[in-house]
C-alpha atoms as a PDB file:
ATOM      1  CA  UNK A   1       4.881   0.650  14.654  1.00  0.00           C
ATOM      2  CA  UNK A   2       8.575   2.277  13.999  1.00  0.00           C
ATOM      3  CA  UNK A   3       8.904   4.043  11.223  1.00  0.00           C
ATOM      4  CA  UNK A   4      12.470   4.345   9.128  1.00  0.00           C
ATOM      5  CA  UNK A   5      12.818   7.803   7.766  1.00  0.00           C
ATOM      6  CA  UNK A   6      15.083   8.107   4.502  1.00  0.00           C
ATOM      7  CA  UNK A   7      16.364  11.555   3.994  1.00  0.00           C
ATOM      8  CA  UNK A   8      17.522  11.554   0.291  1.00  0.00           C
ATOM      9  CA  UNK A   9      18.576  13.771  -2.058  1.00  0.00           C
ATOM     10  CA  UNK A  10      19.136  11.085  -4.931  1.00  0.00           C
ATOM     11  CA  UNK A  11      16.896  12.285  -7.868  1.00  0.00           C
ATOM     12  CA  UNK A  12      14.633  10.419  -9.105  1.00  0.00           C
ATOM     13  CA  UNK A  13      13.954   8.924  -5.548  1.00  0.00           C
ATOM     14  CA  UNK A  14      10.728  11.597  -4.355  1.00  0.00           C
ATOM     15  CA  UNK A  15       7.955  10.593  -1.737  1.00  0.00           C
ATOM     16  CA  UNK A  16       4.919   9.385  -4.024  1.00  0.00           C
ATOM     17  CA  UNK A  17       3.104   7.834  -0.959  1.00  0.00           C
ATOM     18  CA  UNK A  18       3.252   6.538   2.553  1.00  0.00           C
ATOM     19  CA  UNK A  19       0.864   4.607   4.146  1.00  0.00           C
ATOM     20  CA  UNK A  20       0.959   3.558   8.029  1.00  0.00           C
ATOM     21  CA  UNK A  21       0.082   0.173   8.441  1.00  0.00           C
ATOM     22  CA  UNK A  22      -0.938  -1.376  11.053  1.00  0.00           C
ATOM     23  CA  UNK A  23      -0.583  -4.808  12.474  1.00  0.00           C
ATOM     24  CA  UNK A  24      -3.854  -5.770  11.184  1.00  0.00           C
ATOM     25  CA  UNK A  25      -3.353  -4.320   7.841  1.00  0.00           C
ATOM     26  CA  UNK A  26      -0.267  -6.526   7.389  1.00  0.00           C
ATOM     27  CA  UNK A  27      -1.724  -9.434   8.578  1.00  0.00           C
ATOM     28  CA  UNK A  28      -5.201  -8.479   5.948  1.00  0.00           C
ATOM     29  CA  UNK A  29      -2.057  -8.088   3.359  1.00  0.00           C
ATOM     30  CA  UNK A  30      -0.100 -11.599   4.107  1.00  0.00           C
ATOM     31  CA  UNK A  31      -3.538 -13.520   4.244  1.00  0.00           C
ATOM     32  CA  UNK A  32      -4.127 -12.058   0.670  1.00  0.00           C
ATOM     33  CA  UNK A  33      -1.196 -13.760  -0.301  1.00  0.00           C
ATOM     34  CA  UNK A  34      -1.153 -16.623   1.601  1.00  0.00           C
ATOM     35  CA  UNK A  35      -3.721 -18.972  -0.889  1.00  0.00           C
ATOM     36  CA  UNK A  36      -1.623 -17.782  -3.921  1.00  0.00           C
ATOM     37  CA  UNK A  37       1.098 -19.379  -5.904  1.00  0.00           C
ATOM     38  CA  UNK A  38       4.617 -18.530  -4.817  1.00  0.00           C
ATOM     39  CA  UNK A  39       4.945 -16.526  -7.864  1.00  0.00           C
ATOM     40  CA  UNK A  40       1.792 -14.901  -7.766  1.00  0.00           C
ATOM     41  CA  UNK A  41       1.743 -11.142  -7.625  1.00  0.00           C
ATOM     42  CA  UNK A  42      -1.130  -8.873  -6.842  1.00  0.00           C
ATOM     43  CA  UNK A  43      -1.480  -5.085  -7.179  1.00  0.00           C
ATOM     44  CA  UNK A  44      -1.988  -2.914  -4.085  1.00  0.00           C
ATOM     45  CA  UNK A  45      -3.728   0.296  -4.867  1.00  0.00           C
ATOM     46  CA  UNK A  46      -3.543   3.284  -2.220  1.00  0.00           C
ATOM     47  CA  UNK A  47      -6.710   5.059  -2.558  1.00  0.00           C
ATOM     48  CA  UNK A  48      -8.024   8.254  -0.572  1.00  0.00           C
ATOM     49  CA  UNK A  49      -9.007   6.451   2.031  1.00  0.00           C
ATOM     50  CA  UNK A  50      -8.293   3.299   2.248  1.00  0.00           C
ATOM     51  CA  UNK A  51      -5.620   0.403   0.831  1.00  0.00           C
ATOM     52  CA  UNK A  52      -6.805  -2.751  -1.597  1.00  0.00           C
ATOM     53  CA  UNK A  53      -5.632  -5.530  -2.744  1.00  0.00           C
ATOM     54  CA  UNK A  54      -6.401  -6.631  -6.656  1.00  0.00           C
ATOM     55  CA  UNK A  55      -7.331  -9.934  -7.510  1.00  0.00           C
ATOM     56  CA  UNK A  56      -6.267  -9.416 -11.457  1.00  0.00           C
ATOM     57  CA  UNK A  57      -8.360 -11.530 -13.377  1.00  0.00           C
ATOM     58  CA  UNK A  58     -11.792 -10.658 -12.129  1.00  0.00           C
ATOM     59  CA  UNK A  59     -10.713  -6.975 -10.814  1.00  0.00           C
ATOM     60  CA  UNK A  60     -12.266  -7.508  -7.412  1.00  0.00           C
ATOM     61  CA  UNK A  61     -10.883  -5.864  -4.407  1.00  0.00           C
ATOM     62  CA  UNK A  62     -10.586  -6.721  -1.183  1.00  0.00           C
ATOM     63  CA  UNK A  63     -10.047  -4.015   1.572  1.00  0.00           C
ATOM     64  CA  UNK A  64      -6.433  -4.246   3.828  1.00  0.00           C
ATOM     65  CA  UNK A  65      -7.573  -1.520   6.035  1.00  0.00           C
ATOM     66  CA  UNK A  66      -8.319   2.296   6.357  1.00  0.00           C
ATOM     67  CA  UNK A  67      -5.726   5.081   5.699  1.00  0.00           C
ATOM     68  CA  UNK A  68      -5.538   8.989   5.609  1.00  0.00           C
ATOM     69  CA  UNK A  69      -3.162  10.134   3.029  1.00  0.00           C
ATOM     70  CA  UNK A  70       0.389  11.342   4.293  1.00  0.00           C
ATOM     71  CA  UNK A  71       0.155  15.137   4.011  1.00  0.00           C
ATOM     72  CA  UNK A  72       4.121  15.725   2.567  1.00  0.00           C
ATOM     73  CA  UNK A  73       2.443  13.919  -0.584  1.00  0.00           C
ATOM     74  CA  UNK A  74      -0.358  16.137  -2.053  1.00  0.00           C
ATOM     75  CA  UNK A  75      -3.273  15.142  -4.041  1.00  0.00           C
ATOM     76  CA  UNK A  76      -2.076  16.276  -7.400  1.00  0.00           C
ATOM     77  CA  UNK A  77       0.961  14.313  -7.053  1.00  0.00           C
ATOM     78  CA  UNK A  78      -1.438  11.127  -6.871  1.00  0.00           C
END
């Protein structure tokens, strides 16, 4: 995967989290979508370990695929 780096110093624009994601994980993310209306949005929640999909009316997750947390961004900024 390539990653873009962004070095800003606009305020207000701070790391909060990044997640690598592999090819599988954004294929796990696209099939989430792909039975949904074309307005349809879903939350994504980045967890310790781990990234999931919400469906919002029952609150069910599904799993997108295993992450470690990016060390610039520390716990207690989560």
């Amino acid at each position: 995967m390539t990653r873009v780096v962004e070095n800003s110093t606009r305020r207000g624009n701070g790391l909060v989290v990044a997640v690598d994601f592999s090819r599988d994980m954004a294929e796990n993310l696209v099939l989430a979508f792909s039975e949904l209306e074309p307005d349809a949005v879903r939350q994504v929640e980045i967890r310790e370990f781990g990234v999931w999909i919400v469906e919002p009316v029952t609150g069910m997750r599904q799993f997108i695929g295993s992450m470690t947390l990016d060390p610039r961004v520390t716990k207690k900024s989560m």
